[in-house]
PDB file of N, CA and C in Angstrom:
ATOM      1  N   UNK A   1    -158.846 -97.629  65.507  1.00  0.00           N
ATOM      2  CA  UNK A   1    -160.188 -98.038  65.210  1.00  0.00           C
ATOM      3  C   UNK A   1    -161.064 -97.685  66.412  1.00  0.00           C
ATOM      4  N   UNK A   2    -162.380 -96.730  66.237  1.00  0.00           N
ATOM      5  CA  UNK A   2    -163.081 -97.172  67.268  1.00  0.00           C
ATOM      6  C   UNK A   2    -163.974 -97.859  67.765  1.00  0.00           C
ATOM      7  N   UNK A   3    -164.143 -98.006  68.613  1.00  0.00           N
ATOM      8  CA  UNK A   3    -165.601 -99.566  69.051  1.00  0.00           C
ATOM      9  C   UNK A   3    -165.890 -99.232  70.234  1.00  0.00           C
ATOM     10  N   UNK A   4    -167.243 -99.192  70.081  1.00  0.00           N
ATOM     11  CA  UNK A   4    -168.015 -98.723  71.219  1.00  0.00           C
ATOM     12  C   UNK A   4    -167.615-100.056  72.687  1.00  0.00           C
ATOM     13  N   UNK A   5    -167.253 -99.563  73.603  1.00  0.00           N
ATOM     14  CA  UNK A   5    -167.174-100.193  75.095  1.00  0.00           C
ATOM     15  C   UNK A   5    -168.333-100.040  75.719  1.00  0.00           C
ATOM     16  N   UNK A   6    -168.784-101.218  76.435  1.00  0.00           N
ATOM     17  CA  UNK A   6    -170.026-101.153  77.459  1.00  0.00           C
ATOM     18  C   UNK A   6    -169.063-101.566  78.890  1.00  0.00           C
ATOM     19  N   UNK A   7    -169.338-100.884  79.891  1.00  0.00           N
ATOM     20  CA  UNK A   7    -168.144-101.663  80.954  1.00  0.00           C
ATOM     21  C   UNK A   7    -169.382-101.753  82.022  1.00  0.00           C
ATOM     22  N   UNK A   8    -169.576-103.302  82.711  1.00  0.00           N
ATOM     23  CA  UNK A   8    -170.542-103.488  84.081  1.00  0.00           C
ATOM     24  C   UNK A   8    -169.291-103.883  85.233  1.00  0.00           C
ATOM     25  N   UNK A   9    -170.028-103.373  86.206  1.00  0.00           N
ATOM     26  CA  UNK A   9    -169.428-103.734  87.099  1.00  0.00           C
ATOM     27  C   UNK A   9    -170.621-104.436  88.487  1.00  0.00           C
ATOM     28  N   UNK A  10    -170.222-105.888  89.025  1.00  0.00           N
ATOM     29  CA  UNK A  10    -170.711-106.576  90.045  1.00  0.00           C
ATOM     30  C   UNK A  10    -170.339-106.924  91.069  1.00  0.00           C
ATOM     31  N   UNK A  11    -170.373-106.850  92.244  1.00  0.00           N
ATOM     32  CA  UNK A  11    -170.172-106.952  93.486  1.00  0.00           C
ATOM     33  C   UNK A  11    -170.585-108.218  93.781  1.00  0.00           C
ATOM     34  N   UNK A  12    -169.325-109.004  94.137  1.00  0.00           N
ATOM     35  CA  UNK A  12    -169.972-110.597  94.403  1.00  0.00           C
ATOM     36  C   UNK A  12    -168.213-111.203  95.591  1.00  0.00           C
ATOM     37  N   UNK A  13    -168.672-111.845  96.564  1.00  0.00           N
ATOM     38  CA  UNK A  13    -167.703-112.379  97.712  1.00  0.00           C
ATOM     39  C   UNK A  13    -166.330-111.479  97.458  1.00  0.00           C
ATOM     40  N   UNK A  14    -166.834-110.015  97.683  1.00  0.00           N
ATOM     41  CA  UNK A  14    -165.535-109.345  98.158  1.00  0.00           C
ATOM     42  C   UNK A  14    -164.437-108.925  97.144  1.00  0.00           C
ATOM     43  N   UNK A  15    -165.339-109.241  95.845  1.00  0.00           N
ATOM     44  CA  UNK A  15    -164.959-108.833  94.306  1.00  0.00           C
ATOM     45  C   UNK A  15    -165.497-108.372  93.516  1.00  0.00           C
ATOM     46  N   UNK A  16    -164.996-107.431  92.850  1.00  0.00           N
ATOM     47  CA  UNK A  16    -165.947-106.689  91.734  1.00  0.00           C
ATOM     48  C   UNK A  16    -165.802-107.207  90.483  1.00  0.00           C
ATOM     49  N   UNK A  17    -166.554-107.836  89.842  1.00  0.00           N
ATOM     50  CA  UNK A  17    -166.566-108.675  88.291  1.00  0.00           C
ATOM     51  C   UNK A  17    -167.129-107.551  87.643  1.00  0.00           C
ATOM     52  N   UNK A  18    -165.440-107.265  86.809  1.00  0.00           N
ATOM     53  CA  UNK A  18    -165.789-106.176  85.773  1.00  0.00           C
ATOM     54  C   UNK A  18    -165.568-107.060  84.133  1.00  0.00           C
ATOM     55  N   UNK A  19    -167.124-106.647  83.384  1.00  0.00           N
ATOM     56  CA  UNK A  19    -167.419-107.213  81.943  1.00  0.00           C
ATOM     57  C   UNK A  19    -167.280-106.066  80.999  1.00  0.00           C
ATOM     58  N   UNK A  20    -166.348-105.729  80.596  1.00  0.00           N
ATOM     59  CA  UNK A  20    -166.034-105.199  79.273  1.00  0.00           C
ATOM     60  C   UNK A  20    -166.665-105.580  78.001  1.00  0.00           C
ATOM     61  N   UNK A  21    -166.984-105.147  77.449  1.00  0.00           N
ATOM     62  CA  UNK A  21    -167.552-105.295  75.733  1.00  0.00           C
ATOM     63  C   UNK A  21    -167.277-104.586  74.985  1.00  0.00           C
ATOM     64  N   UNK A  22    -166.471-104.723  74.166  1.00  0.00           N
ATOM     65  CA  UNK A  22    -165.077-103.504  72.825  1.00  0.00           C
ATOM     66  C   UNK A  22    -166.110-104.453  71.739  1.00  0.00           C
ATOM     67  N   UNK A  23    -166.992-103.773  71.149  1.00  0.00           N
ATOM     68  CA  UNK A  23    -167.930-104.471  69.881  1.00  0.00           C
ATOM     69  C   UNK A  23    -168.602-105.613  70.537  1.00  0.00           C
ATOM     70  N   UNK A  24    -167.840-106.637  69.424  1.00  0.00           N
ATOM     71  CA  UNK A  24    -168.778-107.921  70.032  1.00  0.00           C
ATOM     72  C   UNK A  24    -167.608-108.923  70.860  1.00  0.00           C
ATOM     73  N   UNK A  25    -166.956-108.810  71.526  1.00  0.00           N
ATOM     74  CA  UNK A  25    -166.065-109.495  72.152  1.00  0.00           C
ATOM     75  C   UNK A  25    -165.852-108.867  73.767  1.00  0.00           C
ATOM     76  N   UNK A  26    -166.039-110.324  74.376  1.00  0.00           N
ATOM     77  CA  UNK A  26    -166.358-109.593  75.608  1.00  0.00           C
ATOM     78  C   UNK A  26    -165.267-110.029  76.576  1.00  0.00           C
ATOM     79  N   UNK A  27    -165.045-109.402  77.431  1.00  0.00           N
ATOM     80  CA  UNK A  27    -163.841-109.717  78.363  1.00  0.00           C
ATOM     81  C   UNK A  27    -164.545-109.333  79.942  1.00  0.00           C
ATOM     82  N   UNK A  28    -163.491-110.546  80.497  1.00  0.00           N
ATOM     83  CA  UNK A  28    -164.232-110.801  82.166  1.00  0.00           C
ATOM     84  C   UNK A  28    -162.757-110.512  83.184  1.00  0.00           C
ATOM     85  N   UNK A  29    -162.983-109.813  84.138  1.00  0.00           N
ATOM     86  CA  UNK A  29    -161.620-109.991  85.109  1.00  0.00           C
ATOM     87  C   UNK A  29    -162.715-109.904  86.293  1.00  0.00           C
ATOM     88  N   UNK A  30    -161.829-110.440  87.399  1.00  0.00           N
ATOM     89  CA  UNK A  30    -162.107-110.182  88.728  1.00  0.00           C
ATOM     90  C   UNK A  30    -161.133-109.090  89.580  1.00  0.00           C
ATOM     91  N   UNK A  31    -161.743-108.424  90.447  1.00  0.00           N
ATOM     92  CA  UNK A  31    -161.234-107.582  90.552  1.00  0.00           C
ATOM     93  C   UNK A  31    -161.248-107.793  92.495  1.00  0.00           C
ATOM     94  N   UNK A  32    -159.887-107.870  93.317  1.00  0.00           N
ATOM     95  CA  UNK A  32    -160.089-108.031  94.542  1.00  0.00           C
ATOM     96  C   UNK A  32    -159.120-107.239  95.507  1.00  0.00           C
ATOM     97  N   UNK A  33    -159.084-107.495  96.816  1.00  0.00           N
ATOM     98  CA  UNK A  33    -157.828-106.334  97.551  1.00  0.00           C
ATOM     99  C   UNK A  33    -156.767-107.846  97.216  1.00  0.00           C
ATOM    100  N   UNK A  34    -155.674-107.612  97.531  1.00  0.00           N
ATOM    101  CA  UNK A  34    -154.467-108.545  97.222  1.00  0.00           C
ATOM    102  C   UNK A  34    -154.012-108.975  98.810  1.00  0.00           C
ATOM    103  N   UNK A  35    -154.184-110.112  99.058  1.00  0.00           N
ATOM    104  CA  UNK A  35    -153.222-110.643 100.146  1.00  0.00           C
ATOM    105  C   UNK A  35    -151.844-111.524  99.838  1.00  0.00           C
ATOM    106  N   UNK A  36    -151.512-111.711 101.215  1.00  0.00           N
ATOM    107  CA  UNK A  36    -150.371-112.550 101.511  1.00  0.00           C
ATOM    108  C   UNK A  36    -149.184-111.539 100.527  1.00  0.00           C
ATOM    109  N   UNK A  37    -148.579-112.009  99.396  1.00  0.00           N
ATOM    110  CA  UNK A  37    -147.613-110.872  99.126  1.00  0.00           C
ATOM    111  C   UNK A  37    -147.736-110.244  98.322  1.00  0.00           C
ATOM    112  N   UNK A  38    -149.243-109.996  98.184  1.00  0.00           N
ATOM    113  CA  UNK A  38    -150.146-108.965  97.044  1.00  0.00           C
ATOM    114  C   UNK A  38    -151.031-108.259  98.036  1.00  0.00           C
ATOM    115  N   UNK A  39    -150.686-108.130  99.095  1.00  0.00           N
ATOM    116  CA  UNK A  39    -151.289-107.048 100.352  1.00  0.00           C
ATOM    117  C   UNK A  39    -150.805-106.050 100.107  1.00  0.00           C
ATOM    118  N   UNK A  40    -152.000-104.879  99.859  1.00  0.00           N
ATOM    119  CA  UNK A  40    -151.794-103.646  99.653  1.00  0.00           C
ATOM    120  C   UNK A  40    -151.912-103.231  98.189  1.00  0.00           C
ATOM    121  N   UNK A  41    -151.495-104.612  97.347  1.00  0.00           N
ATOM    122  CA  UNK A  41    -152.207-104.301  95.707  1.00  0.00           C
ATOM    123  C   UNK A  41    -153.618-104.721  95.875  1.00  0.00           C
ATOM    124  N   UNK A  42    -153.921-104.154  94.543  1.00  0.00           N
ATOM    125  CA  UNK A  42    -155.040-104.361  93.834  1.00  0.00           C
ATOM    126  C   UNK A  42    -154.650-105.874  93.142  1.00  0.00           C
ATOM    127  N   UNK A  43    -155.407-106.795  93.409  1.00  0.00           N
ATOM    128  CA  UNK A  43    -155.395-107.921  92.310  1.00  0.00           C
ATOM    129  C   UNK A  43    -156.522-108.228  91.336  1.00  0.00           C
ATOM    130  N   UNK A  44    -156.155-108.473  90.112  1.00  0.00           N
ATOM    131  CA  UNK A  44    -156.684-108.222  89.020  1.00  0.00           C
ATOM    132  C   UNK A  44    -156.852-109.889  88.523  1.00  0.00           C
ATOM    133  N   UNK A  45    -157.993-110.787  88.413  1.00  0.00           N
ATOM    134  CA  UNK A  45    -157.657-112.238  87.398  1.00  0.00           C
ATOM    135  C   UNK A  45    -158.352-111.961  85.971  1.00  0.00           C
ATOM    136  N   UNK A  46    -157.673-112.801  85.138  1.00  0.00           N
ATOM    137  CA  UNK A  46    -158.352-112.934  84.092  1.00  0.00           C
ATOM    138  C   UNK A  46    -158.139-114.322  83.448  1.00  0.00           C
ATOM    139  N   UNK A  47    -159.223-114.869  83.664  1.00  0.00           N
ATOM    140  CA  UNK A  47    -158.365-116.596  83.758  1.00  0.00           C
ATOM    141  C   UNK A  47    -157.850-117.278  84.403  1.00  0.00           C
ATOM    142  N   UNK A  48    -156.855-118.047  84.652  1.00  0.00           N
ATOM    143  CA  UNK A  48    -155.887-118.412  85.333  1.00  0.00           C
ATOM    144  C   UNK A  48    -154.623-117.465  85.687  1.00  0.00           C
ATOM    145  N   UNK A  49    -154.646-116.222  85.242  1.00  0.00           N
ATOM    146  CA  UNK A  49    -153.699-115.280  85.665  1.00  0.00           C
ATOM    147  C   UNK A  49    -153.643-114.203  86.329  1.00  0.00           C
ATOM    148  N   UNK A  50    -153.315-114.103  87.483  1.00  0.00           N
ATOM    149  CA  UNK A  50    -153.893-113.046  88.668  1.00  0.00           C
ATOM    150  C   UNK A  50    -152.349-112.003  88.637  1.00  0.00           C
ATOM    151  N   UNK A  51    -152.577-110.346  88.421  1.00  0.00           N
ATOM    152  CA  UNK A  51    -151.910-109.397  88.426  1.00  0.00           C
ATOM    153  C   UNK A  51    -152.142-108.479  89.645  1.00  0.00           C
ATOM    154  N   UNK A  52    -150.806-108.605  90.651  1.00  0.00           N
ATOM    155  CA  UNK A  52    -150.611-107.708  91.545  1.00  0.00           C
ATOM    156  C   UNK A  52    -150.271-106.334  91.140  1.00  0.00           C
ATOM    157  N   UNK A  53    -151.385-105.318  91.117  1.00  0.00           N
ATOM    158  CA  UNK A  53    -151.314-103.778  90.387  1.00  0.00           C
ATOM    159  C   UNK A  53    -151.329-102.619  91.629  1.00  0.00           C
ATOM    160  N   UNK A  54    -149.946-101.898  92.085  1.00  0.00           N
ATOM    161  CA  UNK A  54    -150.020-100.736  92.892  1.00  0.00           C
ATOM    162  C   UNK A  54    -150.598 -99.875  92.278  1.00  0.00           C
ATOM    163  N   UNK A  55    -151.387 -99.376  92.732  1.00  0.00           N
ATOM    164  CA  UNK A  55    -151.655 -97.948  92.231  1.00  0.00           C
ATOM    165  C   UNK A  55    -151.370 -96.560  93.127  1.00  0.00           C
ATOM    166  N   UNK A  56    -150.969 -95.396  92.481  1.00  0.00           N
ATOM    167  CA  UNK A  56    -150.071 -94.589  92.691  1.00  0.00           C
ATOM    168  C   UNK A  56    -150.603 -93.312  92.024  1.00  0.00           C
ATOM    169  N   UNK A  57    -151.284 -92.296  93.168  1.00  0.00           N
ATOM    170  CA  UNK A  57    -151.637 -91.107  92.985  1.00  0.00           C
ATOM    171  C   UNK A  57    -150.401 -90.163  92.079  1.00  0.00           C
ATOM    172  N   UNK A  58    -151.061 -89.742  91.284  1.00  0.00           N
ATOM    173  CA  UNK A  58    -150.148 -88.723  90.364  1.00  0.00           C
ATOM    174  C   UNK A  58    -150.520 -87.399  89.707  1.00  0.00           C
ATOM    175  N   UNK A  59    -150.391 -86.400  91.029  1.00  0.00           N
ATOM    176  CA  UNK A  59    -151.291 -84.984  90.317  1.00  0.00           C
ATOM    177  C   UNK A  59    -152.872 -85.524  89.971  1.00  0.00           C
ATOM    178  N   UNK A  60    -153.248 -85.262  88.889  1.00  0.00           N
ATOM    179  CA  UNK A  60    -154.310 -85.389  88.523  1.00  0.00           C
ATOM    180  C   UNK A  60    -154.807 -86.867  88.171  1.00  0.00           C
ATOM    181  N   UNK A  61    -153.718 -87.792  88.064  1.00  0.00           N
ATOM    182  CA  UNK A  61    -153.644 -89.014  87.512  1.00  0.00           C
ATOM    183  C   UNK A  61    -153.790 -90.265  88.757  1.00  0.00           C
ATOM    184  N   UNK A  62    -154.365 -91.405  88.469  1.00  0.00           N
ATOM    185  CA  UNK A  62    -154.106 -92.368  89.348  1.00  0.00           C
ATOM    186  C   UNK A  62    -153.580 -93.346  88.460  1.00  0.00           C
ATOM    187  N   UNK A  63    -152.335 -93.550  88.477  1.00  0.00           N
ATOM    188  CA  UNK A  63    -151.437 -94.888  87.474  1.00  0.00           C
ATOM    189  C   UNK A  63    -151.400 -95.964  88.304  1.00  0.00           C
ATOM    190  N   UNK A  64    -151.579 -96.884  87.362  1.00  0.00           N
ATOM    191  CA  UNK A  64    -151.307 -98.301  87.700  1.00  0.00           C
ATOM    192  C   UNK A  64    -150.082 -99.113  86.918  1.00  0.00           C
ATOM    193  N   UNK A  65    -149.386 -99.659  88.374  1.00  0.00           N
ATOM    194  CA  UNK A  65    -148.230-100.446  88.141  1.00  0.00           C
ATOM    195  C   UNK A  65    -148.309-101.701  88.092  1.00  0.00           C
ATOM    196  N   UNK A  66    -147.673-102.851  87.428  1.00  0.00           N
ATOM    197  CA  UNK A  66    -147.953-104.000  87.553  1.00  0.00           C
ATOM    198  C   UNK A  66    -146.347-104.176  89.156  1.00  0.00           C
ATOM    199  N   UNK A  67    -146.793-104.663  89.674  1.00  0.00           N
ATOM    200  CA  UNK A  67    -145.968-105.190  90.765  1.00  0.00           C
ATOM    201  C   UNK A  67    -145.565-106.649  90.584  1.00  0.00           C
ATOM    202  N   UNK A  68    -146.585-107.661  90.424  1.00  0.00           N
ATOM    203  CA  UNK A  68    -145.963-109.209  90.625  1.00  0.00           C
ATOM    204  C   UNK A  68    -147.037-109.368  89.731  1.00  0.00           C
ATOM    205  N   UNK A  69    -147.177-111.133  88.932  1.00  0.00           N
ATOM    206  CA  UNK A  69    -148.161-112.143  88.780  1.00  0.00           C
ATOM    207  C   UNK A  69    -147.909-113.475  88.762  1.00  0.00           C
ATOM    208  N   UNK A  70    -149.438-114.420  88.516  1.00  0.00           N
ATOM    209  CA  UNK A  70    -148.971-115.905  89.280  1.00  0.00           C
ATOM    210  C   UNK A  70    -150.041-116.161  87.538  1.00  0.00           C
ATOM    211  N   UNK A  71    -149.982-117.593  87.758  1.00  0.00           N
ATOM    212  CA  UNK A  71    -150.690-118.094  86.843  1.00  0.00           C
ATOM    213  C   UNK A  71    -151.309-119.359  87.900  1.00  0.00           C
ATOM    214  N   UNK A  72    -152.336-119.866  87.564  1.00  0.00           N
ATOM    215  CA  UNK A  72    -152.809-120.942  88.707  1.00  0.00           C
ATOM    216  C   UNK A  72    -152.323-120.370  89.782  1.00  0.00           C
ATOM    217  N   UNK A  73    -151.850-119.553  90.827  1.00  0.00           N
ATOM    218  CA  UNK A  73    -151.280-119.248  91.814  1.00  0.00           C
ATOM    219  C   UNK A  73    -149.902-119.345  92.071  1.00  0.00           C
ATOM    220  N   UNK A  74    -149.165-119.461  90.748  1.00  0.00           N
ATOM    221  CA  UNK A  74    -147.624-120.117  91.059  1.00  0.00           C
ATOM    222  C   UNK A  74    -146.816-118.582  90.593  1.00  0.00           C
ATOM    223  N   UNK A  75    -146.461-118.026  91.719  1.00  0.00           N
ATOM    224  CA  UNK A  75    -145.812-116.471  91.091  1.00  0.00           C
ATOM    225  C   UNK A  75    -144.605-116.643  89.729  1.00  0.00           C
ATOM    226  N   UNK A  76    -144.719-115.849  88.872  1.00  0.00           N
ATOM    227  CA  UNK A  76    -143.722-115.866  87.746  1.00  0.00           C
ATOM    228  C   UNK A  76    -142.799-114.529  88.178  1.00  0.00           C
ATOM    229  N   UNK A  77    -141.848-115.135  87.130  1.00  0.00           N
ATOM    230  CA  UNK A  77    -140.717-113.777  87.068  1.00  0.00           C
ATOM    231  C   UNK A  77    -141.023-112.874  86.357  1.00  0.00           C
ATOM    232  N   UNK A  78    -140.906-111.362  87.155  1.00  0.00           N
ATOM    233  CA  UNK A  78    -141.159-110.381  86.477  1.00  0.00           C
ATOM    234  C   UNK A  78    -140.994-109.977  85.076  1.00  0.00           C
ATOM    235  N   UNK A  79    -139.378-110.454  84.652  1.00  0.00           N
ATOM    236  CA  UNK A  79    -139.194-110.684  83.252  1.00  0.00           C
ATOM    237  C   UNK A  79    -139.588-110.863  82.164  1.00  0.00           C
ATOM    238  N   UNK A  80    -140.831-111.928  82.859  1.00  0.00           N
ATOM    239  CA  UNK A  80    -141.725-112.138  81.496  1.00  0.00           C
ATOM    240  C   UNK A  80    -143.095-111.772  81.910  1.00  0.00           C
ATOM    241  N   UNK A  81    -143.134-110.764  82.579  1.00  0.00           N
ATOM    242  CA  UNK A  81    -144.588-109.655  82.648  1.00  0.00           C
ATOM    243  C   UNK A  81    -144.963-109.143  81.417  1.00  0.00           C
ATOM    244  N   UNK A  82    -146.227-109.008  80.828  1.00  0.00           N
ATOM    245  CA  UNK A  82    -146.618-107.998  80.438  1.00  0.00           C
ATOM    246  C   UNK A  82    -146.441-106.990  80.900  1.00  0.00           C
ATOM    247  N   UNK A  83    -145.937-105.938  79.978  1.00  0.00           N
ATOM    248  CA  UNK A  83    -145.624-104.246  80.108  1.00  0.00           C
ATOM    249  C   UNK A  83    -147.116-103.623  80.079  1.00  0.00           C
ATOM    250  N   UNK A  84    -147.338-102.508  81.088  1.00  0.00           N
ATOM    251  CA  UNK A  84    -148.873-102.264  81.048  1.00  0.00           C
ATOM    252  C   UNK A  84    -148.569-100.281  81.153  1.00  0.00           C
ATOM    253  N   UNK A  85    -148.977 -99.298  80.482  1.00  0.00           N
ATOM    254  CA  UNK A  85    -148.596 -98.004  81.029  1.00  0.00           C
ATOM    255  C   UNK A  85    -149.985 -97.894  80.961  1.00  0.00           C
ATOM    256  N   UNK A  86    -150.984 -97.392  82.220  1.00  0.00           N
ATOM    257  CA  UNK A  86    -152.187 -97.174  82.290  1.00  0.00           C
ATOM    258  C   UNK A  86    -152.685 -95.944  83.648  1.00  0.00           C
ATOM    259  N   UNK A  87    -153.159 -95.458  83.122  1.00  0.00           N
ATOM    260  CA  UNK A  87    -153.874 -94.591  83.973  1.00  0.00           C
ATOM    261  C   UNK A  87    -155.166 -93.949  83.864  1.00  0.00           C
ATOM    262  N   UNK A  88    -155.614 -93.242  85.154  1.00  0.00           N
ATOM    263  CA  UNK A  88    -157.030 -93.261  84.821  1.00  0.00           C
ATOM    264  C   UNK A  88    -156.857 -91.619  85.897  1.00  0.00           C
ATOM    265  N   UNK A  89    -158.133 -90.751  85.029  1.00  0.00           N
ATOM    266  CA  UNK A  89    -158.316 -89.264  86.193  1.00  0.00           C
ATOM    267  C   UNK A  89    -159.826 -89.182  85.510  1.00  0.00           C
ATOM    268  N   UNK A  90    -160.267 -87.829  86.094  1.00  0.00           N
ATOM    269  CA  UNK A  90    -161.555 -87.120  86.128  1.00  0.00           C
ATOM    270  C   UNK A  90    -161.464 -86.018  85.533  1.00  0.00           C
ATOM    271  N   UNK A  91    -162.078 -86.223  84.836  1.00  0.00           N
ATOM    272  CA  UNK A  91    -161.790 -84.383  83.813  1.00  0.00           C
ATOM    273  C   UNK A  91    -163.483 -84.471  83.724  1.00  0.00           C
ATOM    274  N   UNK A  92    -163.635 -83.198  84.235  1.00  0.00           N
ATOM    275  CA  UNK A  92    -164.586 -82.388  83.984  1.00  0.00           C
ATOM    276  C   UNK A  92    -166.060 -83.226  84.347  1.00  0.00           C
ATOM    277  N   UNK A  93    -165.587 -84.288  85.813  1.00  0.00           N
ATOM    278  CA  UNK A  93    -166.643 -85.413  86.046  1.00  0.00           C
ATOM    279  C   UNK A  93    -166.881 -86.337  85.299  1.00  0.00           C
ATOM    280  N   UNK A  94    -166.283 -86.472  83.931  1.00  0.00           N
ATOM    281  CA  UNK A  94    -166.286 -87.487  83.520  1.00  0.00           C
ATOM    282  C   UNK A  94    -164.718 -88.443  83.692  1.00  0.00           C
ATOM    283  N   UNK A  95    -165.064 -89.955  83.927  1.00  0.00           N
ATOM    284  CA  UNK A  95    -164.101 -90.965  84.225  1.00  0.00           C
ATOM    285  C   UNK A  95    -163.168 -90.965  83.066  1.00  0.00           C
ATOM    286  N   UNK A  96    -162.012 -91.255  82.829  1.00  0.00           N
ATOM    287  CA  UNK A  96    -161.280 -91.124  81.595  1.00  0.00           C
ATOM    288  C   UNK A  96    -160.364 -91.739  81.872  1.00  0.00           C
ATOM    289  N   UNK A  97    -159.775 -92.834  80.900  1.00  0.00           N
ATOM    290  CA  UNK A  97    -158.858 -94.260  81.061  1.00  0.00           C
ATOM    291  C   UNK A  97    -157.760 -94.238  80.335  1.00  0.00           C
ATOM    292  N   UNK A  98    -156.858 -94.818  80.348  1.00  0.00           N
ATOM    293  CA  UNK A  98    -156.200 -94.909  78.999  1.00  0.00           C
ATOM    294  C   UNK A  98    -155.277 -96.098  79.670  1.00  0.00           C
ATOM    295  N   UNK A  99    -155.215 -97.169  78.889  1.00  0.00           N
ATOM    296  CA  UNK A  99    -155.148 -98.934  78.780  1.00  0.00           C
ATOM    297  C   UNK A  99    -154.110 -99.296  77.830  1.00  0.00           C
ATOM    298  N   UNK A 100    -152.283 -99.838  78.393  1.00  0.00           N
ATOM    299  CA  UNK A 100    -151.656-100.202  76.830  1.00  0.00           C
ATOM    300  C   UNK A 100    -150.995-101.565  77.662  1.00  0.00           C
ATOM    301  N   UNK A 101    -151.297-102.515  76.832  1.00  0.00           N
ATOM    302  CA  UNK A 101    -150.580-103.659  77.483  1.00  0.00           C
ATOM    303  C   UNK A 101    -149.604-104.178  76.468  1.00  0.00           C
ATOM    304  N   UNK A 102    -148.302-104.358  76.604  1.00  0.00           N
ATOM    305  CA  UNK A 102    -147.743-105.165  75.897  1.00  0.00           C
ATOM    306  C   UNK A 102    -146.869-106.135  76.457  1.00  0.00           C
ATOM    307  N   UNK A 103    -146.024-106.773  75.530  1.00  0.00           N
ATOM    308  CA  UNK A 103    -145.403-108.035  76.143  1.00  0.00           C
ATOM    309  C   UNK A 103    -143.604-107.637  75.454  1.00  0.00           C
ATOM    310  N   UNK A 104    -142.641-107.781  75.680  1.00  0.00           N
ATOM    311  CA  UNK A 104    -141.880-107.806  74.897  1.00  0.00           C
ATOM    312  C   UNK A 104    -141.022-108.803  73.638  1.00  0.00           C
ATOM    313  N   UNK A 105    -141.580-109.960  74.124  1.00  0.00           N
ATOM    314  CA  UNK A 105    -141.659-111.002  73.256  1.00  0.00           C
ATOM    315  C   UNK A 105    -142.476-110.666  71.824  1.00  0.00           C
ATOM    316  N   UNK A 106    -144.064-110.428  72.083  1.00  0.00           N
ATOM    317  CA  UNK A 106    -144.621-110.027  71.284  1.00  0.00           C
ATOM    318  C   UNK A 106    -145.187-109.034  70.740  1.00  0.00           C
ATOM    319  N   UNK A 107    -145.102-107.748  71.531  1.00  0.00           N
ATOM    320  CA  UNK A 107    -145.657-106.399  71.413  1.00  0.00           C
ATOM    321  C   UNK A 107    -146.888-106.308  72.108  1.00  0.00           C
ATOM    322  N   UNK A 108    -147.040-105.208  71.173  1.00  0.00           N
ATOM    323  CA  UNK A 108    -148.566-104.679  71.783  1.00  0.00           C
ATOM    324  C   UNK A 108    -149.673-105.612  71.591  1.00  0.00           C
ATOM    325  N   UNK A 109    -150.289-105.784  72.650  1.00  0.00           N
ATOM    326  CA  UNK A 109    -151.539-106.946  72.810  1.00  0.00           C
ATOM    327  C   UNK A 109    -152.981-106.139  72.670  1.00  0.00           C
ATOM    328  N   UNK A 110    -152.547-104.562  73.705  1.00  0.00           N
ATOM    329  CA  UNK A 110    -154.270-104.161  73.332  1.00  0.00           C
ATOM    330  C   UNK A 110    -153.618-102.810  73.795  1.00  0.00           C
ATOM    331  N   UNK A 111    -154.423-101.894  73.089  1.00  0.00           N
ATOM    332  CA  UNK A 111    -154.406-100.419  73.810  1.00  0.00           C
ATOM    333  C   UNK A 111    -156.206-100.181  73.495  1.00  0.00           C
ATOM    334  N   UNK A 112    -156.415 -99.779  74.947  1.00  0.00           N
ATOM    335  CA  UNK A 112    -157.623 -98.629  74.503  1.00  0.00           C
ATOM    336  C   UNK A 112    -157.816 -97.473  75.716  1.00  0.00           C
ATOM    337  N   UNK A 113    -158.418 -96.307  75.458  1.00  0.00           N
ATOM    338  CA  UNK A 113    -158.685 -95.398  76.049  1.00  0.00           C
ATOM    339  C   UNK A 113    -159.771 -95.120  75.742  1.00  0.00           C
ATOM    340  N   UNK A 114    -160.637 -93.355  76.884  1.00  0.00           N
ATOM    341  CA  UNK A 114    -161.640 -93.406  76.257  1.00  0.00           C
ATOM    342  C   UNK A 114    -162.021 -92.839  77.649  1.00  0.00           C
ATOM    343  N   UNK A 115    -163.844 -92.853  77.972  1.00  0.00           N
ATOM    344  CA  UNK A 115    -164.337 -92.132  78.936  1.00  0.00           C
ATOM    345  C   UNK A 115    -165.329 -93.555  78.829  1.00  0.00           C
ATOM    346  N   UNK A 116    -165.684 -93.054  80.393  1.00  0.00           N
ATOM    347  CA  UNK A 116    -167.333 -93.918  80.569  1.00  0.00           C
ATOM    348  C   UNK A 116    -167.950 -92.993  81.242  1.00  0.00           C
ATOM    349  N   UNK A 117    -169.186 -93.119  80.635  1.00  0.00           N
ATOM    350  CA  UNK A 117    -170.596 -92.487  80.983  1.00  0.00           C
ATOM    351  C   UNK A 117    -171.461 -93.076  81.907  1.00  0.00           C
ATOM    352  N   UNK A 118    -172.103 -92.942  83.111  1.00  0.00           N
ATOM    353  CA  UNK A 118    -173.151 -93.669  84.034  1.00  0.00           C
ATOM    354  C   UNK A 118    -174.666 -93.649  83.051  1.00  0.00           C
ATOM    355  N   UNK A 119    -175.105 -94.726  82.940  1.00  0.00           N
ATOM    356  CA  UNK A 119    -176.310 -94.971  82.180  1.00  0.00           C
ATOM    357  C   UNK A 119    -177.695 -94.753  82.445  1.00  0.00           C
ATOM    358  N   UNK A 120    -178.449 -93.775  82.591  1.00  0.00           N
ATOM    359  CA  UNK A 120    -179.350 -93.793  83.568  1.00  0.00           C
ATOM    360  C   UNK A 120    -180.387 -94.383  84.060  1.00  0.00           C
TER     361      UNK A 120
END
């Protein structure tokens, strides 16, 4: 199915609050550098659940790994991570994504891909 994405991004105490909009449903994460034993990831919240994500140059590709996550701050076992295969490159100056999260308990939770455009 497709549905138009609006993606903002805000700069606020050393985090970027990125707002997604897939139609009419909108989604919020925070986006920060990772300390203590998420130093050197990217940490990602969405809610009460914060994802330690390496990311890892690949040829043309920059992939993202899930490394660790906590919920309230209490680290969980990898085991029951969401599965995430995602990456993102530049073709032809334009940004280009591609997003699959699943769980193995329950499957696939969300896939999307796609490009973003700067708005003028």
């Amino acid at each position: 199915m497709d549905v138009p994405v609006t993606v903002r991004f805000a700069v606020q105490l050393r985090a970027e609050i990125w707002t997604r909009v897939f139609g009419k449903d909108t989604f919020l994460s925070h986006q920060f550098l990772g300390r203590g034993r998420s130093e050197r990831l990217l940490s990602e919240r969405f809610g009460p659940l914060t994802f330690g994500v390496a990311l890892v140059a690949d040829g043309p590709h920059l992939r993202l790994f899930l490394r660790r996550w906590s919920a309230f701050g209490i680290p969980l076992p990898m085991w029951l991570c969401p599965r995430s295969v995602a990456h993102e490159t530049d073709e032809n100056g334009r940004f280009h994504f591609h997003i699959e999260i699943s769980h193995p308990l329950t499957g696939l939770i969300v896939r999307y891909r796609g490009w973003l455009e700067i708005e003028a």
